[in-house]
Protein backbone atom coordinates (compact mmCIF):
# COMPACT_ATOMS: atom_id res chain seq x y z
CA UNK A 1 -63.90 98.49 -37.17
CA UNK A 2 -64.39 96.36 -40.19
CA UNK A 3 -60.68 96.47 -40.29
CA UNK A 4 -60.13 94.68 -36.89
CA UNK A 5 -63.27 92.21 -37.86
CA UNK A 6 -60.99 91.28 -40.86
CA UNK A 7 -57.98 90.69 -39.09
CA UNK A 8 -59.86 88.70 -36.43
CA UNK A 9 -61.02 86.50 -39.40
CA UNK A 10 -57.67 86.21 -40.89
CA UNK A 11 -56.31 84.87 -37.61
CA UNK A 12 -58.89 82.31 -37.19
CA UNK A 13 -58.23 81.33 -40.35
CA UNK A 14 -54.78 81.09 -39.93
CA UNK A 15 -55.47 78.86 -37.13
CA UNK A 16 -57.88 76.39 -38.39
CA UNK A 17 -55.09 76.39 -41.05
CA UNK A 18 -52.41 75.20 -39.12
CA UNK A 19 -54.33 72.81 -37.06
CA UNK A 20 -55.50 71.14 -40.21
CA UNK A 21 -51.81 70.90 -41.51
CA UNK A 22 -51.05 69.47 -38.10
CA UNK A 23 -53.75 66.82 -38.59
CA UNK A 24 -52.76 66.53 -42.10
CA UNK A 25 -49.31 65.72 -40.84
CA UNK A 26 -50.29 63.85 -37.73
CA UNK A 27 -52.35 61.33 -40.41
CA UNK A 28 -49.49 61.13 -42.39
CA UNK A 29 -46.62 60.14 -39.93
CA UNK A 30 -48.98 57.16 -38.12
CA UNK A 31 -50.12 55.43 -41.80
CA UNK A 32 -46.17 56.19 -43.41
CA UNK A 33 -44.50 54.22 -40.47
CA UNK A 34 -43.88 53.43 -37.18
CA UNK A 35 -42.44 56.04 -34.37
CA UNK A 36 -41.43 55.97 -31.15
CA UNK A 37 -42.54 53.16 -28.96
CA UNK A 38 -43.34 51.47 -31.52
CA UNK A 39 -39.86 50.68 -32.76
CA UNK A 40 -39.30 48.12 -30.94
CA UNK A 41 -39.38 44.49 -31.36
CA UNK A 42 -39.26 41.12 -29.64
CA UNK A 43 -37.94 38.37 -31.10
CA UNK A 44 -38.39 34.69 -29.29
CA UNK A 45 -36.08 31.78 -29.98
CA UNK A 46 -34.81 28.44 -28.75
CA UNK A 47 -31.04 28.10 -28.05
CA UNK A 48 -29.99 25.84 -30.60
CA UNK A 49 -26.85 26.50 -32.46
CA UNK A 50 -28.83 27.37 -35.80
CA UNK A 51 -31.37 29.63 -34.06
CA UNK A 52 -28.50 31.45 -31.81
CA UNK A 53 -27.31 32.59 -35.18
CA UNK A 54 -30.25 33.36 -37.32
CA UNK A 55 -32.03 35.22 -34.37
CA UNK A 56 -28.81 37.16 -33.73
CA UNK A 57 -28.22 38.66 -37.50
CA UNK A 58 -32.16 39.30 -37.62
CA UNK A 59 -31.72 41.42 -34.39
CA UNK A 60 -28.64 43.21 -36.10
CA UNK A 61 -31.34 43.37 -39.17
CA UNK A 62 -33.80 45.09 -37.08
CA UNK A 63 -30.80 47.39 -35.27
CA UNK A 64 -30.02 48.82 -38.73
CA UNK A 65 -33.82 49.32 -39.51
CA UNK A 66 -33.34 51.67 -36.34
CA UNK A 67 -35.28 49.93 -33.87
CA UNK A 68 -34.90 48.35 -30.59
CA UNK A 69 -34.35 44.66 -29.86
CA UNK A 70 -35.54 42.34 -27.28
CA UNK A 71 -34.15 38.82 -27.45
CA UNK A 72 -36.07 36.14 -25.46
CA UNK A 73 -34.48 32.19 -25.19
CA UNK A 74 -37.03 29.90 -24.35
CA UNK A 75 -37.77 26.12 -24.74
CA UNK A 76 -39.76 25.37 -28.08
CA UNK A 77 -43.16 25.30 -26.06
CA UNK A 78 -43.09 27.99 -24.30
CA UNK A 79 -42.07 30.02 -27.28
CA UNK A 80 -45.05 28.95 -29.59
CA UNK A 81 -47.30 29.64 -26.05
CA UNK A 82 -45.61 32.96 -25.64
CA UNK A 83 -46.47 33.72 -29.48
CA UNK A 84 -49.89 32.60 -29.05
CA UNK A 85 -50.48 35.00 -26.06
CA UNK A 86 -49.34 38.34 -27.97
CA UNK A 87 -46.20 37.96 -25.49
CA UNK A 88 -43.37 38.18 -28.05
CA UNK A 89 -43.32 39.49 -31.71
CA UNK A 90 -41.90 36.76 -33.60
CA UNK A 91 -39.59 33.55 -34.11
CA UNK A 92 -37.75 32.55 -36.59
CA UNK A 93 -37.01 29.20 -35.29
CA UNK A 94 -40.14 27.36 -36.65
CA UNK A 95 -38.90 23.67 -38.02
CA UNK A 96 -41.29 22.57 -40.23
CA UNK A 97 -43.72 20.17 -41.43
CA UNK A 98 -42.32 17.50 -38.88
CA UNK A 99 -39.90 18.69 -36.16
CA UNK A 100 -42.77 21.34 -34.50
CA UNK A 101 -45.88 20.04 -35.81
CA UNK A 102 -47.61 19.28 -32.20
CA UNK A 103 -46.58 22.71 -31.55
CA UNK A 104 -48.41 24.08 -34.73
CA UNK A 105 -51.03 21.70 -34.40
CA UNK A 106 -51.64 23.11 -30.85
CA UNK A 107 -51.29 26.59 -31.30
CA UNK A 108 -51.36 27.44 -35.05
CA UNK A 109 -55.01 29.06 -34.61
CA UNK A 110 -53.69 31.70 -32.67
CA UNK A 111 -50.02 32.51 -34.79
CA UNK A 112 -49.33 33.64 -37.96
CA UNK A 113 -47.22 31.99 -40.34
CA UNK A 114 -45.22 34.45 -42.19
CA UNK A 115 -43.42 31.94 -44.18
CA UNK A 116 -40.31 30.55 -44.74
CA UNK A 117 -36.87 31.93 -44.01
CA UNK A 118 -34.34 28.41 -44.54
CA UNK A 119 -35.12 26.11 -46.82
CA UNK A 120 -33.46 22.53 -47.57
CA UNK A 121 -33.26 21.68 -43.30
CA UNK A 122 -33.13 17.95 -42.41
CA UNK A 123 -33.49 15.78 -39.18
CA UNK A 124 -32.39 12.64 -37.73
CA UNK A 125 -29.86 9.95 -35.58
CA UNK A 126 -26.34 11.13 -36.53
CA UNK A 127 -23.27 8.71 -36.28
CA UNK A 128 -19.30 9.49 -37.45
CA UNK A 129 -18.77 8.01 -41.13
CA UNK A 130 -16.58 5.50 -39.60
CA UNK A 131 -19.77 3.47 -38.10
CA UNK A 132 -20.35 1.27 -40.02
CA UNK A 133 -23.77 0.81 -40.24
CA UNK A 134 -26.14 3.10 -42.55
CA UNK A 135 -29.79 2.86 -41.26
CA UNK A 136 -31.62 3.62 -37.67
CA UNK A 137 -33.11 -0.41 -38.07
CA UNK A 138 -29.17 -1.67 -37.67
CA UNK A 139 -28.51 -0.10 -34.24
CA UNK A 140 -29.84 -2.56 -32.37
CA UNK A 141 -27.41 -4.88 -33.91
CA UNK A 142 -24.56 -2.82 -32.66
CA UNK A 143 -26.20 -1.68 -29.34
CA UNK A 144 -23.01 -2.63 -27.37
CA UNK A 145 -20.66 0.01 -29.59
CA UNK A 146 -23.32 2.60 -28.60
CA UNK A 147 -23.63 1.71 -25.52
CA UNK A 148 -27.47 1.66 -25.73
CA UNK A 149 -27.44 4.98 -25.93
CA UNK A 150 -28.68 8.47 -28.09
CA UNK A 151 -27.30 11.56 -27.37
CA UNK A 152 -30.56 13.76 -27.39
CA UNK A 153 -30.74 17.57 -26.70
CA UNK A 154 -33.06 19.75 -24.57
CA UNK A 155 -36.25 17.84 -23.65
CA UNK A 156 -39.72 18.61 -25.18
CA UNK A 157 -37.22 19.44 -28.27
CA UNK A 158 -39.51 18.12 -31.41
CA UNK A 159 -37.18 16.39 -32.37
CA UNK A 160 -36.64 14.72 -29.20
CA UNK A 161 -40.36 13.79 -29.54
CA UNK A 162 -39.71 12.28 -32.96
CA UNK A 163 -36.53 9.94 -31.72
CA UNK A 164 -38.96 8.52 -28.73
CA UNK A 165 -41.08 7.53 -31.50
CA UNK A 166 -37.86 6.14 -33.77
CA UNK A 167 -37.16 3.99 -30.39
CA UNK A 168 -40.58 2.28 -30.79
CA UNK A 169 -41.33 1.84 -34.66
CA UNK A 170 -37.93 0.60 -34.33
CA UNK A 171 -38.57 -1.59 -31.61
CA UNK A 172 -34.93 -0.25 -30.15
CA UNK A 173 -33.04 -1.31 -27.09
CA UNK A 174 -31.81 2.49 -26.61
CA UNK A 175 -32.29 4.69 -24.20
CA UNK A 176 -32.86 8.58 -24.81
CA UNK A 177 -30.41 10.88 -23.38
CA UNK A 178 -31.99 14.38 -22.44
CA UNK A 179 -28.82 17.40 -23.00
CA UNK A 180 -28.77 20.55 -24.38
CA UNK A 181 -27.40 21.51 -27.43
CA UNK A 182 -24.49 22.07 -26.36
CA UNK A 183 -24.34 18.93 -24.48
CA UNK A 184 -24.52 17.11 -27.63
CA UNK A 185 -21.79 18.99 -29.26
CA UNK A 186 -19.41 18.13 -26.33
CA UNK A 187 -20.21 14.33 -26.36
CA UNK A 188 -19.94 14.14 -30.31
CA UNK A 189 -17.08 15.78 -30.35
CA UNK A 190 -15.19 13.27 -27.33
CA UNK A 191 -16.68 10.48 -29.19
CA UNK A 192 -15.24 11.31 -32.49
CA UNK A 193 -11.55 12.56 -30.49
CA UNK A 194 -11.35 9.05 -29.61
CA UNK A 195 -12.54 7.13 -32.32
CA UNK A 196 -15.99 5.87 -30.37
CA UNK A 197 -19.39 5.15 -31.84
CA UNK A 198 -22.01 7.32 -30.88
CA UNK A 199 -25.31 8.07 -31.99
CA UNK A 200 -27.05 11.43 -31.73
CA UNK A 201 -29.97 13.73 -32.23
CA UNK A 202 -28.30 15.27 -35.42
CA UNK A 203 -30.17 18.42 -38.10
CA UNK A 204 -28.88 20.46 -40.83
CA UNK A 205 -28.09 23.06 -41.17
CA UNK A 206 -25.42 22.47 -38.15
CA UNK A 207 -21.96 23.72 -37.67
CA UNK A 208 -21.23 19.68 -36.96
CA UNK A 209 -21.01 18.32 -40.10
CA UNK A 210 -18.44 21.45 -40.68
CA UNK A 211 -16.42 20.11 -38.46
CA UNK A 212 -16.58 16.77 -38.80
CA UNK A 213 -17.50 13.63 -41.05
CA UNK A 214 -20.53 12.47 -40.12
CA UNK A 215 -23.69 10.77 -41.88
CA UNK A 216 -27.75 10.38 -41.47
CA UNK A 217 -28.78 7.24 -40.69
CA UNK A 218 -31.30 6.34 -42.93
CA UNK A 219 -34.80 6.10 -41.82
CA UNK A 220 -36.93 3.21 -43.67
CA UNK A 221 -40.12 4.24 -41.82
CA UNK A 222 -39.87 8.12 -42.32
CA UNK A 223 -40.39 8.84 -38.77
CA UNK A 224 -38.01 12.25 -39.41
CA UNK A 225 -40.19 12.76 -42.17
CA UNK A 226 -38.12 14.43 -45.46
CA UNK A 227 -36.64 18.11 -46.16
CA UNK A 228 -37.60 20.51 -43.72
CA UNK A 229 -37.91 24.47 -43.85
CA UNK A 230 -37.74 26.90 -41.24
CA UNK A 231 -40.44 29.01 -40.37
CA UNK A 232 -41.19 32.65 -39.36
CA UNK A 233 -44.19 32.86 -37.01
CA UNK A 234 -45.67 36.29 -35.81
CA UNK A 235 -48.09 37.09 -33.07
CA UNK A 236 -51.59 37.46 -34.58
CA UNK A 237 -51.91 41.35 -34.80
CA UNK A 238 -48.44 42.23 -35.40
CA UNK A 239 -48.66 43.25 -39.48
CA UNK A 240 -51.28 45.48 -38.73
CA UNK A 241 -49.48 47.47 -35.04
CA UNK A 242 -46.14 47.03 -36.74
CA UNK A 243 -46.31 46.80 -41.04
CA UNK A 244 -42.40 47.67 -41.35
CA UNK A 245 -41.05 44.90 -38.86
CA UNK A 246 -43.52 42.61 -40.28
CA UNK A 247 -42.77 43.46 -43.83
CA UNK A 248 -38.95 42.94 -42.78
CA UNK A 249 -39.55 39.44 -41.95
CA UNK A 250 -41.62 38.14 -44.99
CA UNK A 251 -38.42 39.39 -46.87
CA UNK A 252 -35.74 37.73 -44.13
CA UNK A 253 -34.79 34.84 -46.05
CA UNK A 254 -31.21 33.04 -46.22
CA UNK A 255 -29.22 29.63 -47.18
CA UNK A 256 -28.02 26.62 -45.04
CA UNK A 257 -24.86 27.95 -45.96
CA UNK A 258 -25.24 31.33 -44.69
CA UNK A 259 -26.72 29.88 -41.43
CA UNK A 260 -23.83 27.32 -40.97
CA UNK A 261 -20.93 30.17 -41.75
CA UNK A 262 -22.29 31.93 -38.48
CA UNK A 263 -22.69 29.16 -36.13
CA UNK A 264 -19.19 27.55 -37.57
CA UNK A 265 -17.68 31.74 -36.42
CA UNK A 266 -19.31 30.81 -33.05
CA UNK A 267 -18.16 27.28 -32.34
CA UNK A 268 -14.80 28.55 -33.26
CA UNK A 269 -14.59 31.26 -30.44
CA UNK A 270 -16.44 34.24 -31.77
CA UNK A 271 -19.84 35.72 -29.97
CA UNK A 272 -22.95 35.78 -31.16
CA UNK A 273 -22.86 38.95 -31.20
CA UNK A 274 -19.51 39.30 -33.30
CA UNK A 275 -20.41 36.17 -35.56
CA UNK A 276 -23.92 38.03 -36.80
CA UNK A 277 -22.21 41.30 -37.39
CA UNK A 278 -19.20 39.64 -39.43
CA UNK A 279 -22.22 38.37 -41.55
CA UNK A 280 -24.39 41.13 -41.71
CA UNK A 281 -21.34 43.80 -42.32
CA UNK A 282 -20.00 41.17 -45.33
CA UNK A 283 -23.66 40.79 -47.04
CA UNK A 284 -25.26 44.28 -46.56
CA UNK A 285 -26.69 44.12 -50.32
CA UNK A 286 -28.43 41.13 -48.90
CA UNK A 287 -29.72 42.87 -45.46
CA UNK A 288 -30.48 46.12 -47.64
CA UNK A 289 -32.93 43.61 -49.35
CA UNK A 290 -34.46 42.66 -46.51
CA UNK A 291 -34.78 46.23 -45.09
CA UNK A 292 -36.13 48.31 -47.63
């Protein structure tokens, strides 16, 4: 009898044991990293040449981390709303102090800067060396040769905001040509094909100046404002439901020249896709950085 009392204990012991290991290991797996569903992240951009690349070797970054991607392309607003409302993870395609500022201004309470992942980024009107004027005050004495026109990109782009402003400190006689990206491209690269003047919504890093020899106007009045970063944003929330995605992108940090290398492999036929992994396979020491 006492012998089958003593077993009895034994195997309640035995089982408060191993549900306090499982606990123990339970605890363990949810503080030492994230697990299943949680592996995943979103990642929100705007589809300009420079954010097409970064966004594309940080999802690669995040693929070799082992999780799961989502890519969302958006217009800038909409992205810093979508932030704001816990509906994507992150951006990388913050330009900042000037180019987003209404955006930051508007929604900044609600997003967390992470910090900065380019630095040395610039914005402005763009002509072919061969123009021959050197400031944004001289266009309007060659308005003809531009045909009263700038080349802009997608609208509600901040720096599409900025150049409406350019046209009246300026007092110019231009008109602002909503695009896309890629619309701009295409027109510079006519213009320059046949030797034409032609003034556009121009920043750096850009696989543009690359390609060809162009110049910023300079800007007297600082409308562009000076050297620009680019910024990572996160939802508010996301360092405490996902520490090793957010840690990942405190560390993401790269050069103009490492931007401009990838969009340059895209403009010259490659996919995103392809570009980012060219990159990321040639600079793993780099990505291993940013990983661990």
């Amino acid at each position: 009898m006492v012998e089958v009392k003593l077993k009895n204990i034994l195997i309640v012991l035995a089982i408060c044991i191993a549900l306090t290991g499982g606990l123990l290991v339970s605890g363990c797996t949810e503080q030492g990293g994230e697990t299943g569903e949680e592996k995943q992240v979103s990642i929100g951009y705007v589809t300009w040449d420079s954010e097409i690349a970064s966004t594309n070797v940080l999802k690669q970054v995040f693929e070799q981390a082992g999780y799961t991607v989502e890519l969302t392309a958006v217009d800038v607003g909409p992205l810093y709303q979508a932030l704001a409302d816990g509906k994507i993870d992150c951006t990388i395609s913050s330009w900042l102090p000037a180019t987003h500022k209404v955006y930051l201004d508007k929604y900044g309470d609600d997003i967390v800067l992470v910090g900065k992942n380019l630095e040395g980024a610039k914005i402005g009107l763009v002509v072919p060396s061969y123009v021959t004027i050197d400031s944004i005050a001289d266009l309007n004495s060659e308005k003809e040769k531009f045909d009263s026109k700038i080349i802009g990109i997608e609208p509600g782009a901040g720096i599409m905001g900025l150049t409406e402003k350019a046209i009246e400190e300026y007092d110019l006689d231009f008109s602002l040509i909503s695009s896309s990206s890629a619309g701009m491209a295409a027109e510079l690269r006519s213009a320059v094909g046949d030797g034409d003047w032609i003034v556009v919504t121009g920043w750096t890093p850009h696989w543009k100046f690359a390609r060809w020899d162009l110049k910023y106007l300079e800007d007297p009045k600082g409308v562009y404002g000076g050297e620009e970063y680019i910024g990572t944003l996160a939802r508010t929330g996301l360092e405490t439901d996902k520490p090793e995605a957010y840690e990942i992108l405190t560390r993401f940090y790269w050069t103009p020249e490492d931007m401009e290398s990838v969009m340059l492999a895209i403009e010259e036929g490659k996919t995103p896709e392809e570009a980012a992994k060219e990159w990321v396979d040639a600079n793993q020491e780099t990505v291993a950085g940013w990983i661990s």
